[in-house]
C-alpha atoms as a PDB file:
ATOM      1  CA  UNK A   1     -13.745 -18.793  24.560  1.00  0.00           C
ATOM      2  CA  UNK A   2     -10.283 -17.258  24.971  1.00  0.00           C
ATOM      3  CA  UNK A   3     -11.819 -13.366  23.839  1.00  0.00           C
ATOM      4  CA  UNK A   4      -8.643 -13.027  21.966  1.00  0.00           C
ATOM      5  CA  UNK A   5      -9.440 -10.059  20.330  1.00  0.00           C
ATOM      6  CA  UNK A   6     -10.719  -7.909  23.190  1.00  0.00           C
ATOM      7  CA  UNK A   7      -7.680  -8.308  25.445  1.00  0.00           C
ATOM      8  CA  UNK A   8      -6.177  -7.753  22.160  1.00  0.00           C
ATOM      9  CA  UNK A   9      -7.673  -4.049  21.483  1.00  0.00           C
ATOM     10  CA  UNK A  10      -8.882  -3.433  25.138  1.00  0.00           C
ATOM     11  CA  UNK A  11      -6.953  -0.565  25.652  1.00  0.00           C
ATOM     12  CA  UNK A  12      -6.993   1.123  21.952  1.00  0.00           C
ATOM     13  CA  UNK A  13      -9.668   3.679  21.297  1.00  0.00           C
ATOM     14  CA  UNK A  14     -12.785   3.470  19.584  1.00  0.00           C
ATOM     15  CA  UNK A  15     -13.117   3.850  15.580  1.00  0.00           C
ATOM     16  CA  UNK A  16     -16.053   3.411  13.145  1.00  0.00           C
ATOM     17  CA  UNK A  17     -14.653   2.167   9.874  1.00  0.00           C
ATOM     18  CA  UNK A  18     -16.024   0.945   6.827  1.00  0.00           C
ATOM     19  CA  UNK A  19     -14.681  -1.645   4.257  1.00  0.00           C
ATOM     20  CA  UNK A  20     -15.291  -2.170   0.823  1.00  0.00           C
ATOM     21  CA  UNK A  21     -15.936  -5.478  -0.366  1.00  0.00           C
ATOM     22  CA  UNK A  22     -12.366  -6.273  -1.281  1.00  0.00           C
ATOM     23  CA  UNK A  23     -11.426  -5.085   2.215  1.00  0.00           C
ATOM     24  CA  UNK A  24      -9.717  -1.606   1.311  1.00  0.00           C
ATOM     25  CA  UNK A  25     -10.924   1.457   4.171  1.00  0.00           C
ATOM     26  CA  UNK A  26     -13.080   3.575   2.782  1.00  0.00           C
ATOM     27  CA  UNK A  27     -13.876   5.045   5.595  1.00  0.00           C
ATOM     28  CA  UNK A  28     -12.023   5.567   8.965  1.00  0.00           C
ATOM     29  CA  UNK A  29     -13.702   7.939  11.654  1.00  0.00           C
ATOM     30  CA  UNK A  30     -11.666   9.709  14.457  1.00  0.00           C
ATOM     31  CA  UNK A  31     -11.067   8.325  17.323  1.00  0.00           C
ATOM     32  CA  UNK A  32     -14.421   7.928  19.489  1.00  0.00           C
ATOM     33  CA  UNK A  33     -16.634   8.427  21.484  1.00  0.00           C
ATOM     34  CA  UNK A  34     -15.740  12.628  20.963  1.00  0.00           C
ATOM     35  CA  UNK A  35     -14.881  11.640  17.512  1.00  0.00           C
ATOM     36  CA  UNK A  36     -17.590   9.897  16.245  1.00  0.00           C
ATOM     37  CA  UNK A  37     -19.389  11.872  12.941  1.00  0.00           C
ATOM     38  CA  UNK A  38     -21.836   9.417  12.084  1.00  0.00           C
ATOM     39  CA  UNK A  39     -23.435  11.538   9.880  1.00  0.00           C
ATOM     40  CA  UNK A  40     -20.163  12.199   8.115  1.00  0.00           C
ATOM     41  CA  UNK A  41     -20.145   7.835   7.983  1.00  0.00           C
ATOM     42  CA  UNK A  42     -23.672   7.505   6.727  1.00  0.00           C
ATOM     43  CA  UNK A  43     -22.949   9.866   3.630  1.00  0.00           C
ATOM     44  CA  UNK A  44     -19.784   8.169   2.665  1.00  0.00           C
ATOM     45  CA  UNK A  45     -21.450   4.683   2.878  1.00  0.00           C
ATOM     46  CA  UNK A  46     -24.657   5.984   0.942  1.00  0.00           C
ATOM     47  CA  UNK A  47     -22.077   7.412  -1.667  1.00  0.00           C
ATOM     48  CA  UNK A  48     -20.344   3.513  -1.481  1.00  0.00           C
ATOM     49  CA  UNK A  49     -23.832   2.097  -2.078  1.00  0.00           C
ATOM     50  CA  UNK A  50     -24.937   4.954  -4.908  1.00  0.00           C
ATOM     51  CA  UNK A  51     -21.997   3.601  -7.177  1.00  0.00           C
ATOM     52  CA  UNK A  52     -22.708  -0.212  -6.602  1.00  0.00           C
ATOM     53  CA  UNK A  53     -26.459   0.387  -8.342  1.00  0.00           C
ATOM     54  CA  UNK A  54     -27.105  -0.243 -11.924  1.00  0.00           C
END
């Protein structure tokens, strides 16, 4: 394995994002581990998945 992507983004900080199904952000946290809100995350995926139910 070559790891391409971690010597790629080694040295960037941390970020919690989510993506919608057609790959748009709807979510992108601060940068971590200070700016983690997870709880701030969980509510805007739980809003995400409230809209997808019919």
């Amino acid at each position: 394995m070559k790891n391409s992507a971690a010597k790629a983004f080694a040295a960037h900080p941390d970020r919690l994002f989510i993506l919608t199904a057609d790959g748009k952000i709807a979510y992108r946290g601060a940068r971590g581990p200070r700016g983690f809100k997870v709880d701030e995350m969980a509510e805007r995926l739980e809003k995400l998945l409230d809209g997808k139910k019919s």
